[in-house]
N, C-alpha and C. Protein backbone atom coordinates (compact mmCIF):
# COMPACT_ATOMS: atom_id res chain seq x y z
N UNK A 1 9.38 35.78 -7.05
CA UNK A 1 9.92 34.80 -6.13
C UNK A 1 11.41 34.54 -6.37
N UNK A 2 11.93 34.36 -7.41
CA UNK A 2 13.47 33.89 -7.63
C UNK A 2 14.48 34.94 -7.94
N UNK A 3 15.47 34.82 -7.29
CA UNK A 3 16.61 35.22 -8.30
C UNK A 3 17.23 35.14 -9.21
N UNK A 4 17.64 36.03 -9.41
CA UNK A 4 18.27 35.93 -11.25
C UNK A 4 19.60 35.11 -10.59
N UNK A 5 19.88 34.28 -11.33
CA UNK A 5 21.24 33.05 -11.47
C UNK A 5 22.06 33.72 -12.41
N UNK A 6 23.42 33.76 -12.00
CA UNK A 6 24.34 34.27 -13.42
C UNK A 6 25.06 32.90 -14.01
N UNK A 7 25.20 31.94 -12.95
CA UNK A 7 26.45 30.86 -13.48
C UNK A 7 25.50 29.98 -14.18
N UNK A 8 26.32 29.96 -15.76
CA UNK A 8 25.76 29.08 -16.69
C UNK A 8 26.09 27.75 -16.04
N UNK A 9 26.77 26.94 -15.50
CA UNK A 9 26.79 25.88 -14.49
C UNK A 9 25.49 25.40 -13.87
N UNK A 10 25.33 26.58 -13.24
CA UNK A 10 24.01 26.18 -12.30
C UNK A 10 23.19 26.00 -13.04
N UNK A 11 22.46 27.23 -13.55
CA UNK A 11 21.46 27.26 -15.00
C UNK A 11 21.31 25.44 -15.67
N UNK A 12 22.64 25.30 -16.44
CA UNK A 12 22.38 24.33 -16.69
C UNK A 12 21.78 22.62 -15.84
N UNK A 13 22.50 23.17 -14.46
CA UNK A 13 22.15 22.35 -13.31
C UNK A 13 20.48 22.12 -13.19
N UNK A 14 20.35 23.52 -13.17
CA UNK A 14 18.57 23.82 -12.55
C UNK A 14 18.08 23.04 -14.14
N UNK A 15 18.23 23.51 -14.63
CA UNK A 15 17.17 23.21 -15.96
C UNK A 15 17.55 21.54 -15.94
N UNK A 16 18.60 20.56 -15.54
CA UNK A 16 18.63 19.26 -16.10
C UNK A 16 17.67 19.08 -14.41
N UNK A 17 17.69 19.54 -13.19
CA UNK A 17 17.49 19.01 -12.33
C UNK A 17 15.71 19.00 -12.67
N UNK A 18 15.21 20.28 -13.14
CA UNK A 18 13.94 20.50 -14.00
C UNK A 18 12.76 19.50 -14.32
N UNK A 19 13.69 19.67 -15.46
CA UNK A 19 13.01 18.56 -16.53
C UNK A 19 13.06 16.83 -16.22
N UNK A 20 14.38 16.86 -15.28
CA UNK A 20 13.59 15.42 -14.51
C UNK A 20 12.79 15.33 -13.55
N UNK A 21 12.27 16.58 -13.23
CA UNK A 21 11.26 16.89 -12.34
C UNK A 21 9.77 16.80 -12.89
N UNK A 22 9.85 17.00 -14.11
CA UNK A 22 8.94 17.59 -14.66
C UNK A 22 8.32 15.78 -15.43
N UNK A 23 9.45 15.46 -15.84
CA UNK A 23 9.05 13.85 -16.23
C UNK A 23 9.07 12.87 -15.34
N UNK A 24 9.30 13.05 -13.95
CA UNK A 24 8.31 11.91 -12.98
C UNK A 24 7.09 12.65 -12.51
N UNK A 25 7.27 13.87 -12.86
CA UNK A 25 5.76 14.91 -11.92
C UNK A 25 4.31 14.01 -13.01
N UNK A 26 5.26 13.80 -14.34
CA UNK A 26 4.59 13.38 -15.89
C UNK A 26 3.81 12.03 -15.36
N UNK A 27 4.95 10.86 -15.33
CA UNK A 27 4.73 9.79 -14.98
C UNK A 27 3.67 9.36 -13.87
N UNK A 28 4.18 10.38 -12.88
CA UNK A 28 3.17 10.15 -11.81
C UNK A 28 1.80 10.42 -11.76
N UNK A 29 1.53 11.12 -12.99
CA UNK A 29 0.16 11.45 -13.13
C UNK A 29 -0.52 10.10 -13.84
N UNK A 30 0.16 10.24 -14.73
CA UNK A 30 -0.02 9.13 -15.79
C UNK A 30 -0.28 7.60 -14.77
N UNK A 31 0.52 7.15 -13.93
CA UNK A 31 0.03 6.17 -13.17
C UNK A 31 -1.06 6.33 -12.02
N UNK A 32 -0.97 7.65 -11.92
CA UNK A 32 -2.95 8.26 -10.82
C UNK A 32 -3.83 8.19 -11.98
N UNK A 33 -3.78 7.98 -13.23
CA UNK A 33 -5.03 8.23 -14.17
C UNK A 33 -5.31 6.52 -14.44
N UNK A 34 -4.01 6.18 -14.25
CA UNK A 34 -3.98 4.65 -14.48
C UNK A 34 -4.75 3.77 -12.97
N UNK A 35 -4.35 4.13 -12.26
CA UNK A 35 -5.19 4.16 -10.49
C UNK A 35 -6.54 4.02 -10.76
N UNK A 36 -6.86 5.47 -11.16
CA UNK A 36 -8.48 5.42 -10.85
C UNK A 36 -9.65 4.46 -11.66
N UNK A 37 -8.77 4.17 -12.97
CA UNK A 37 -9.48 3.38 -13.87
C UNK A 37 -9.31 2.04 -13.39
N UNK A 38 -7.98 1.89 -12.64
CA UNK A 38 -8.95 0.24 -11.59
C UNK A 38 -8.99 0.69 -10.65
N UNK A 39 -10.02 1.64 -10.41
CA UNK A 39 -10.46 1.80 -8.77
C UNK A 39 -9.68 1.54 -7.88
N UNK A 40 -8.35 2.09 -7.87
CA UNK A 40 -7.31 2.06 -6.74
C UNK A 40 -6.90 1.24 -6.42
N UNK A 41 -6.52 -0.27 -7.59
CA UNK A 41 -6.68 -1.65 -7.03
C UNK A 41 -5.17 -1.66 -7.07
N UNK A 42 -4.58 -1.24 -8.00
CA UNK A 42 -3.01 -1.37 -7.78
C UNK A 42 -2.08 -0.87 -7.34
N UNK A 43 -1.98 -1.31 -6.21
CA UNK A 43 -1.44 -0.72 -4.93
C UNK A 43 0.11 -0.43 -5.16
N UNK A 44 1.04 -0.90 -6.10
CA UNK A 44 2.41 -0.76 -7.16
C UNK A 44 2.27 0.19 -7.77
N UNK A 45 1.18 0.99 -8.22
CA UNK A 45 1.31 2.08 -8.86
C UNK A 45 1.04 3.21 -8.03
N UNK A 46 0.76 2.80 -6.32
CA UNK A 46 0.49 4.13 -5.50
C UNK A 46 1.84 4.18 -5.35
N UNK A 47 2.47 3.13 -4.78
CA UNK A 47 3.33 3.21 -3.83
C UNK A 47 4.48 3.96 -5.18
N UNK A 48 4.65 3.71 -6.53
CA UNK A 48 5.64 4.31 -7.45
C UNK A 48 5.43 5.50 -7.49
N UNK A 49 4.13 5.79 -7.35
CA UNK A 49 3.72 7.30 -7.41
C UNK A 49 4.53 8.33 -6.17
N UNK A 50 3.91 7.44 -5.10
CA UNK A 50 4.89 8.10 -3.97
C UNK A 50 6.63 7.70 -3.76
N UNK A 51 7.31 7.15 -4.34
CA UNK A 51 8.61 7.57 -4.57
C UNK A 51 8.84 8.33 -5.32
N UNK A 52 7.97 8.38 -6.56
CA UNK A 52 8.31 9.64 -7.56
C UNK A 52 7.88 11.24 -7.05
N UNK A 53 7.54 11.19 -5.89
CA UNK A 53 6.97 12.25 -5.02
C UNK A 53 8.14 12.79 -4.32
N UNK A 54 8.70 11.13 -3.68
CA UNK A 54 9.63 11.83 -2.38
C UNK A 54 10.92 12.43 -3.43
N UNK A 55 11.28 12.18 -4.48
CA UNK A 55 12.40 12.51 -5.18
C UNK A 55 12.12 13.66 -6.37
N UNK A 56 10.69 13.72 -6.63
CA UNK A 56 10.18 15.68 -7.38
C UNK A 56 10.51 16.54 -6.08
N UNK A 57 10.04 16.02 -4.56
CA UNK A 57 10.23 17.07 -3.88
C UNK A 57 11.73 17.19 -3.50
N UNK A 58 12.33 16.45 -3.39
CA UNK A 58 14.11 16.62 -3.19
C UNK A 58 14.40 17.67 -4.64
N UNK A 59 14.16 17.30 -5.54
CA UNK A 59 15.20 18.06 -6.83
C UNK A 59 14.14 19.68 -7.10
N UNK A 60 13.05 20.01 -6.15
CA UNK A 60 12.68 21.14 -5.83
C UNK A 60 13.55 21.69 -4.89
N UNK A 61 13.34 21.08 -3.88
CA UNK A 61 14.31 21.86 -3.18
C UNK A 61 15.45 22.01 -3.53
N UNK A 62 16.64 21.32 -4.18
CA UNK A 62 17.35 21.26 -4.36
C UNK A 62 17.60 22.40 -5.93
N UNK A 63 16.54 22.76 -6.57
CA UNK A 63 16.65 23.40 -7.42
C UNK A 63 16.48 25.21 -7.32
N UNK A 64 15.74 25.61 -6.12
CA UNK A 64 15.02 26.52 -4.78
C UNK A 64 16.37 26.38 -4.71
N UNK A 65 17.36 25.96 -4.23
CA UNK A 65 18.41 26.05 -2.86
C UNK A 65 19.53 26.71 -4.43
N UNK A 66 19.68 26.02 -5.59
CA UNK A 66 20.41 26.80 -6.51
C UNK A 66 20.41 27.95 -6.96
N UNK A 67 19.01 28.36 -7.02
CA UNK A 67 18.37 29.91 -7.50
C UNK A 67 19.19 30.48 -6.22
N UNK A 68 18.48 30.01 -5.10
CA UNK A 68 18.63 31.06 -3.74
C UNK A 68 19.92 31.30 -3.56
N UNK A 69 20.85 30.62 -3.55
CA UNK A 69 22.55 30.57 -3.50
C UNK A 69 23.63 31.06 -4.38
N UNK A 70 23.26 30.21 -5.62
CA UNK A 70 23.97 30.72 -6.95
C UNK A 70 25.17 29.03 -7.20
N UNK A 71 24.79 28.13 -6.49
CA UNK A 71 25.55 27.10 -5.91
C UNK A 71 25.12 25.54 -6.63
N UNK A 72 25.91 24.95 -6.77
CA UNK A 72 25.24 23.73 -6.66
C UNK A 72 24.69 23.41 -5.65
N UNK A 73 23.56 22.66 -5.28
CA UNK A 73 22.71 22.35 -3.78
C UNK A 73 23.61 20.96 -3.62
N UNK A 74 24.10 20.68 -2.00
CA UNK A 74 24.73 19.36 -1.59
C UNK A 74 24.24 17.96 -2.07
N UNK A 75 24.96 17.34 -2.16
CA UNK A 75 24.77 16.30 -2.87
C UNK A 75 24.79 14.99 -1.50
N UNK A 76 23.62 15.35 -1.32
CA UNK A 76 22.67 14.93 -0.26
C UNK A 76 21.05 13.93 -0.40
N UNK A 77 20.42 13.48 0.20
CA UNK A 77 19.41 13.26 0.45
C UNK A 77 18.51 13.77 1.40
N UNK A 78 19.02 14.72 2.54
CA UNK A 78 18.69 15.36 3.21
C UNK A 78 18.46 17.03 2.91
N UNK A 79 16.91 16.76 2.35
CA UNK A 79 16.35 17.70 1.97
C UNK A 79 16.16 19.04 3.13
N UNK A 80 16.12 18.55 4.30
CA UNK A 80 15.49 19.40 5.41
C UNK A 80 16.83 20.04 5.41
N UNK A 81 17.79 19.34 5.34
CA UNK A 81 19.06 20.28 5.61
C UNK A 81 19.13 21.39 4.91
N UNK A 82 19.19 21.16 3.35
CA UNK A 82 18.93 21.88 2.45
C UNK A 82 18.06 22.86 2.87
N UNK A 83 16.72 22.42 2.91
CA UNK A 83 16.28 23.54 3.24
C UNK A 83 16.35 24.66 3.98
N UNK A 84 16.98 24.00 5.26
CA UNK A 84 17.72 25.22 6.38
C UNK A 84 18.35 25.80 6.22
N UNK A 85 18.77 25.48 5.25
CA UNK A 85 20.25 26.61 4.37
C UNK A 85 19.69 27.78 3.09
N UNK A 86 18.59 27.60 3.37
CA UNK A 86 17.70 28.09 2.35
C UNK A 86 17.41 29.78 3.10
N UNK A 87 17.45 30.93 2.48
CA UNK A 87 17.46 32.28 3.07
C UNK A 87 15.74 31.89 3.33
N UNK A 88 15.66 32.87 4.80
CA UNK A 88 14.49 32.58 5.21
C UNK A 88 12.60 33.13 3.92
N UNK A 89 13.26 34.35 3.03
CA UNK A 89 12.15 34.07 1.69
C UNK A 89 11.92 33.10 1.05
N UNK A 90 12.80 31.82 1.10
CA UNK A 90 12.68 30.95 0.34
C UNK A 90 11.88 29.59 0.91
N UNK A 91 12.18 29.78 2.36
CA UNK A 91 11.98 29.27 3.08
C UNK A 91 10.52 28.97 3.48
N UNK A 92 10.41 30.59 3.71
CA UNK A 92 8.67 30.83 3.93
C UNK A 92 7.54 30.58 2.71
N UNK A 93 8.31 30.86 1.23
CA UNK A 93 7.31 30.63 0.01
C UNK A 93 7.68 28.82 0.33
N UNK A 94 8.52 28.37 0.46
CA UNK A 94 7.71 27.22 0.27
C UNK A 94 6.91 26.58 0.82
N UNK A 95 6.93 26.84 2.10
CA UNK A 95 6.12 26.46 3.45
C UNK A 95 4.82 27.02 3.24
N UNK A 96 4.52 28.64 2.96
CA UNK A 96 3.30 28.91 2.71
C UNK A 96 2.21 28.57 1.50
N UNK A 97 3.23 27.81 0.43
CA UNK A 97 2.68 27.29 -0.77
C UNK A 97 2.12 26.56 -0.22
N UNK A 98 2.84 25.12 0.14
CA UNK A 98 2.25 23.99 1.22
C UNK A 98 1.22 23.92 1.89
N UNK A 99 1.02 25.13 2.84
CA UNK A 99 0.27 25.42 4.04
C UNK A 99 -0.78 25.74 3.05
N UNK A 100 -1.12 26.61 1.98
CA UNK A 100 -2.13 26.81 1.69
C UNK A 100 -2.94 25.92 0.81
N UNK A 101 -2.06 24.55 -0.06
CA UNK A 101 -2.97 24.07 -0.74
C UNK A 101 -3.21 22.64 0.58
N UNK A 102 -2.49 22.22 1.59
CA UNK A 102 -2.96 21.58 2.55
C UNK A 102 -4.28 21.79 3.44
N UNK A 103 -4.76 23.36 3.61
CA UNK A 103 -5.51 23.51 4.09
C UNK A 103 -7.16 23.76 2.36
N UNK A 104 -6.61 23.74 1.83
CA UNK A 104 -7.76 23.40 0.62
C UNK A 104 -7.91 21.47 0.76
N UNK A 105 -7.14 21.21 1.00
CA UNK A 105 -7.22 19.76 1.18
C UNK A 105 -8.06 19.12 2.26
N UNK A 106 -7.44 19.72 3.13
CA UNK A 106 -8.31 19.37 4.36
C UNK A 106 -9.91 19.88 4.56
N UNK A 107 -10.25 20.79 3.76
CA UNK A 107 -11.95 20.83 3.29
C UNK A 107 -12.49 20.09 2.89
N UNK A 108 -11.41 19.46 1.60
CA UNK A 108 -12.29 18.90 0.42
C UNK A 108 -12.13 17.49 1.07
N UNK A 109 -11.38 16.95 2.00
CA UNK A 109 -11.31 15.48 2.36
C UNK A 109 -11.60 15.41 3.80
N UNK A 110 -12.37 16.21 4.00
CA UNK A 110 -12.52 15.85 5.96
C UNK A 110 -13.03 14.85 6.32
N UNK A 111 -13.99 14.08 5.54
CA UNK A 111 -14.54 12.77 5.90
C UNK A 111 -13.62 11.19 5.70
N UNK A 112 -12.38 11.83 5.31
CA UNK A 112 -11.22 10.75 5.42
C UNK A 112 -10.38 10.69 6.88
N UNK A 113 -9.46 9.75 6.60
CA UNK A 113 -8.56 9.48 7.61
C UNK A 113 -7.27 9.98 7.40
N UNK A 114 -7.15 10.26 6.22
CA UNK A 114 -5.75 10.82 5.69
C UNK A 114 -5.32 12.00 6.85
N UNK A 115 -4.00 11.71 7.29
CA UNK A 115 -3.16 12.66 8.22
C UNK A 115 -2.23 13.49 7.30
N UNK A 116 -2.35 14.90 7.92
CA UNK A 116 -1.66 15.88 7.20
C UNK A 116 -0.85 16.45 7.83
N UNK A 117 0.26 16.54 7.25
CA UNK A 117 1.70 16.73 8.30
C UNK A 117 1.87 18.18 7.20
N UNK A 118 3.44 18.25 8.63
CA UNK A 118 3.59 19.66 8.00
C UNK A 118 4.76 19.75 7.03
N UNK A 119 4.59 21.00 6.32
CA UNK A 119 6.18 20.68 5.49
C UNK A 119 7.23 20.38 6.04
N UNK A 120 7.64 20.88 7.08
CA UNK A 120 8.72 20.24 7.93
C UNK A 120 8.59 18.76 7.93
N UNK A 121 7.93 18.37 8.96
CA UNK A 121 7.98 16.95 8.94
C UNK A 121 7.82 16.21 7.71
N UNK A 122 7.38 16.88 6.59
CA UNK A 122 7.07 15.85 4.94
C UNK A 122 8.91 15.72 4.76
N UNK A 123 9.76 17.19 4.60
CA UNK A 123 11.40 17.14 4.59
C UNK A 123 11.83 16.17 5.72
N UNK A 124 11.67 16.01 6.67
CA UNK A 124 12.35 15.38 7.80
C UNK A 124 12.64 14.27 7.10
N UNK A 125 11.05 13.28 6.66
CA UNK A 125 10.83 12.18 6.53
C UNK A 125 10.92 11.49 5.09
N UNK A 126 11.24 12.74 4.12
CA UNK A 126 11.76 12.46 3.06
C UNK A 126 13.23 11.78 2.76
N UNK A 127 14.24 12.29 3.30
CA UNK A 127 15.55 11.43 3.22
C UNK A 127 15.61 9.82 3.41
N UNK A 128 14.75 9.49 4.56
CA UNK A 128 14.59 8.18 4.95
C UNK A 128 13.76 7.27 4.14
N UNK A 129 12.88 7.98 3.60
CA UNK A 129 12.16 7.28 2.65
C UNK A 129 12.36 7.26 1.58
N UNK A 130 13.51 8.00 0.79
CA UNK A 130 14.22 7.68 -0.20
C UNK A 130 15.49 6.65 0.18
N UNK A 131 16.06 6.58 0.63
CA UNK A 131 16.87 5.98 0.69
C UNK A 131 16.49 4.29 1.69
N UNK A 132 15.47 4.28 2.12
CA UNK A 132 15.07 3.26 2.77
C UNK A 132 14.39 2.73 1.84
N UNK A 133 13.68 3.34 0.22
CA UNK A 133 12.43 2.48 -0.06
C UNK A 133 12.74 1.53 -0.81
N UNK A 134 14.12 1.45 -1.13
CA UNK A 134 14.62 0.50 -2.20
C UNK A 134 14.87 -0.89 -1.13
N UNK A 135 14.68 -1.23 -0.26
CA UNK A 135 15.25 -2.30 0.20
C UNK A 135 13.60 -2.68 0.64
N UNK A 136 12.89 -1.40 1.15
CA UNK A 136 11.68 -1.95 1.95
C UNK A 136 9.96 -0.76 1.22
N UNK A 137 9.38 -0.98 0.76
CA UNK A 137 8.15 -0.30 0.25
C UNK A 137 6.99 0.04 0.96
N UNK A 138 8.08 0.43 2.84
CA UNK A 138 6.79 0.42 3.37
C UNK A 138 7.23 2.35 3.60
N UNK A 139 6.13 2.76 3.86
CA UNK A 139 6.06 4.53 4.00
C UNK A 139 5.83 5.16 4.76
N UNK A 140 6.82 6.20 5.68
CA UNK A 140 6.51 6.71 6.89
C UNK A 140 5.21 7.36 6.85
N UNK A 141 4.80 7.19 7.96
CA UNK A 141 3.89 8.10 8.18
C UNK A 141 3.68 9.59 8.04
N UNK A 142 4.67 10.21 7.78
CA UNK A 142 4.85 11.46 7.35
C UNK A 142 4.95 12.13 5.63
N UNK A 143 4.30 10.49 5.21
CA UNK A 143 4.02 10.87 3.81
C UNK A 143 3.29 11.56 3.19
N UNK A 144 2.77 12.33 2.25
CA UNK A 144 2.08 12.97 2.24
C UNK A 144 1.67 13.17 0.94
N UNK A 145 0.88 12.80 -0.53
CA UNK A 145 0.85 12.83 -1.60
C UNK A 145 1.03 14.33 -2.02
N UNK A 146 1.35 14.72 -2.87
CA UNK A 146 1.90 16.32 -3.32
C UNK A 146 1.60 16.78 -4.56
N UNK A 147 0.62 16.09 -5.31
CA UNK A 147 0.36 16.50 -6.49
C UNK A 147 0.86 18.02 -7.02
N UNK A 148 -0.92 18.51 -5.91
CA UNK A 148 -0.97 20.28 -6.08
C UNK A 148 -0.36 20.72 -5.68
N UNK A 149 0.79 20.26 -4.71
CA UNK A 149 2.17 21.12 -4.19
C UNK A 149 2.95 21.13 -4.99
N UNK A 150 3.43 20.17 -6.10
CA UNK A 150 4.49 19.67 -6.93
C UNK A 150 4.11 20.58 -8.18
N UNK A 151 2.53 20.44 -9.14
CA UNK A 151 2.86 20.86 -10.15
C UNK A 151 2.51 22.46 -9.78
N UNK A 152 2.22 23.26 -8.65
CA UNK A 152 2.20 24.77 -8.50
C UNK A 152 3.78 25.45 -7.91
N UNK A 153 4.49 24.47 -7.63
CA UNK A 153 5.96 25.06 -7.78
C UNK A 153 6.54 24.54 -8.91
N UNK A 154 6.35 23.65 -9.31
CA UNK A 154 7.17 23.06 -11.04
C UNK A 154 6.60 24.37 -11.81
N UNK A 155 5.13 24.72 -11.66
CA UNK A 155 4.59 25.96 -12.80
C UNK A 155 5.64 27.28 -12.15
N UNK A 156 5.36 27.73 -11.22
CA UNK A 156 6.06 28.86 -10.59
C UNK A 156 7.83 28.52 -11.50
N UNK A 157 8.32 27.81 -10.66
CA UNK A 157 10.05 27.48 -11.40
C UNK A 157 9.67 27.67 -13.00
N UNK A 158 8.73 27.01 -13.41
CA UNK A 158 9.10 27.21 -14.62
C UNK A 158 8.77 28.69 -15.08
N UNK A 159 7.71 29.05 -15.01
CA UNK A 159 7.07 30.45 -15.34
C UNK A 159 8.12 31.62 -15.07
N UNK A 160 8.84 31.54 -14.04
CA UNK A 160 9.58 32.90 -13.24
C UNK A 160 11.23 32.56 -13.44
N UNK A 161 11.28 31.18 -13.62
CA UNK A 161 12.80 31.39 -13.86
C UNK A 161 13.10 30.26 -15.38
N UNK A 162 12.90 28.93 -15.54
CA UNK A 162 12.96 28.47 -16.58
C UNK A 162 12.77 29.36 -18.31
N UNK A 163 11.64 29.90 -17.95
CA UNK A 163 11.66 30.51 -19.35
C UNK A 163 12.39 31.68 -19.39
N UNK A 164 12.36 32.71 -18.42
CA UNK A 164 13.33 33.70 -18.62
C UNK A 164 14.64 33.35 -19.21
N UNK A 165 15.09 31.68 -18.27
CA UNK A 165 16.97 32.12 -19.13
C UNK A 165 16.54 31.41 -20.38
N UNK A 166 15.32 30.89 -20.95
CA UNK A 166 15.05 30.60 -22.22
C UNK A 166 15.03 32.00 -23.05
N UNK A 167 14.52 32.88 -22.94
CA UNK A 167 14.22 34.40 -23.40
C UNK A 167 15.36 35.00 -23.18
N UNK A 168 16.36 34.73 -22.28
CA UNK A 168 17.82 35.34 -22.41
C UNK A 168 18.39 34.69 -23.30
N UNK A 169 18.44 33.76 -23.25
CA UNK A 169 19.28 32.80 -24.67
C UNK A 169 19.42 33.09 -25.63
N UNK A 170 17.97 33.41 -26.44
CA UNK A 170 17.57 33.66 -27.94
C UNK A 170 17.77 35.11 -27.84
N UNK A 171 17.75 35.78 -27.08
CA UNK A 171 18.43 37.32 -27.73
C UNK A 171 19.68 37.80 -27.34
């Protein structure tokens, strides 16, 4: 899936943008394990969960858009943009990642109400809900929880490009 990155800049970019990816992907679990043990009563720990969602999926893309470029990614909140700027391989793995663990979803939860949007519309509606949630904690409708989307591209980034420039380093 990735390209090899030459600029130690970026590298260092991707790997800090990473690992703060990797420690709210952390957190956010840690407050879903905390969830279920009061039966979903604390509704402060969904709603933290899903900001720590809308901002793992920004510093994905934004980490996707560094590999793919060789660039720093804009220093933006507008992920969708980003993404359009994204060469269309990069484009399509992420969309088809999406598409496929959404439709495992939609098996295992058909007897819910939960609405499932598409990756597009999850990017559209991401900018606004980062930058809107600090004043107001209410959540577009185009939200979408991302667990299995989040930690099967955090594994991928890490597996295919994180450890490699780790294994370039040491020799």
């Amino acid at each position: 899936m990735l390209n090899k990155v030459v600029n130690e800049k970026i590298k260092e970019d991707i790997i800090s943008k990473f690992k703060t990816a990797k420690n709210f992907n952390k957190t956010s679990l840690e407050l879903l394990e905390e969830l279920k043990k009061n039966n979903f009563k604390n509704k402060h720990n969904l709603i933290t969960i899903i900001f720590l969602h809308f901002n793992i999926l920004e510093l994905i893309i934004k980490i996707v858009y560094e590999i793919d470029k060789d660039k720093i990614a804009p220093y933006t909140h507008n992920i969708f943009k980003i993404y359009n700027d994204l060469s269309e391989r990069y484009q399509k793995y992420l969309e088809n990642e999406f598409e496929k663990i959404n439709i495992k979803s939609k098996k295992i939860l058909t007897s819910t109400n939960i609405k499932y949007n598409s990756f597009k519309d999850v990017l559209k509606s991401n900018e606004n809900n980062i930058k809107n949630f600090k004043y107001t904690s209410k959540i577009s409708e185009n939200t979408t929880l991302l667990f299995s989307y989040i930690n099967k591209i955090l594994n991928k980034i890490e597996n295919e490009f994180i450890k490699t420039i780790h294994n370039l380093e040491k020799h």
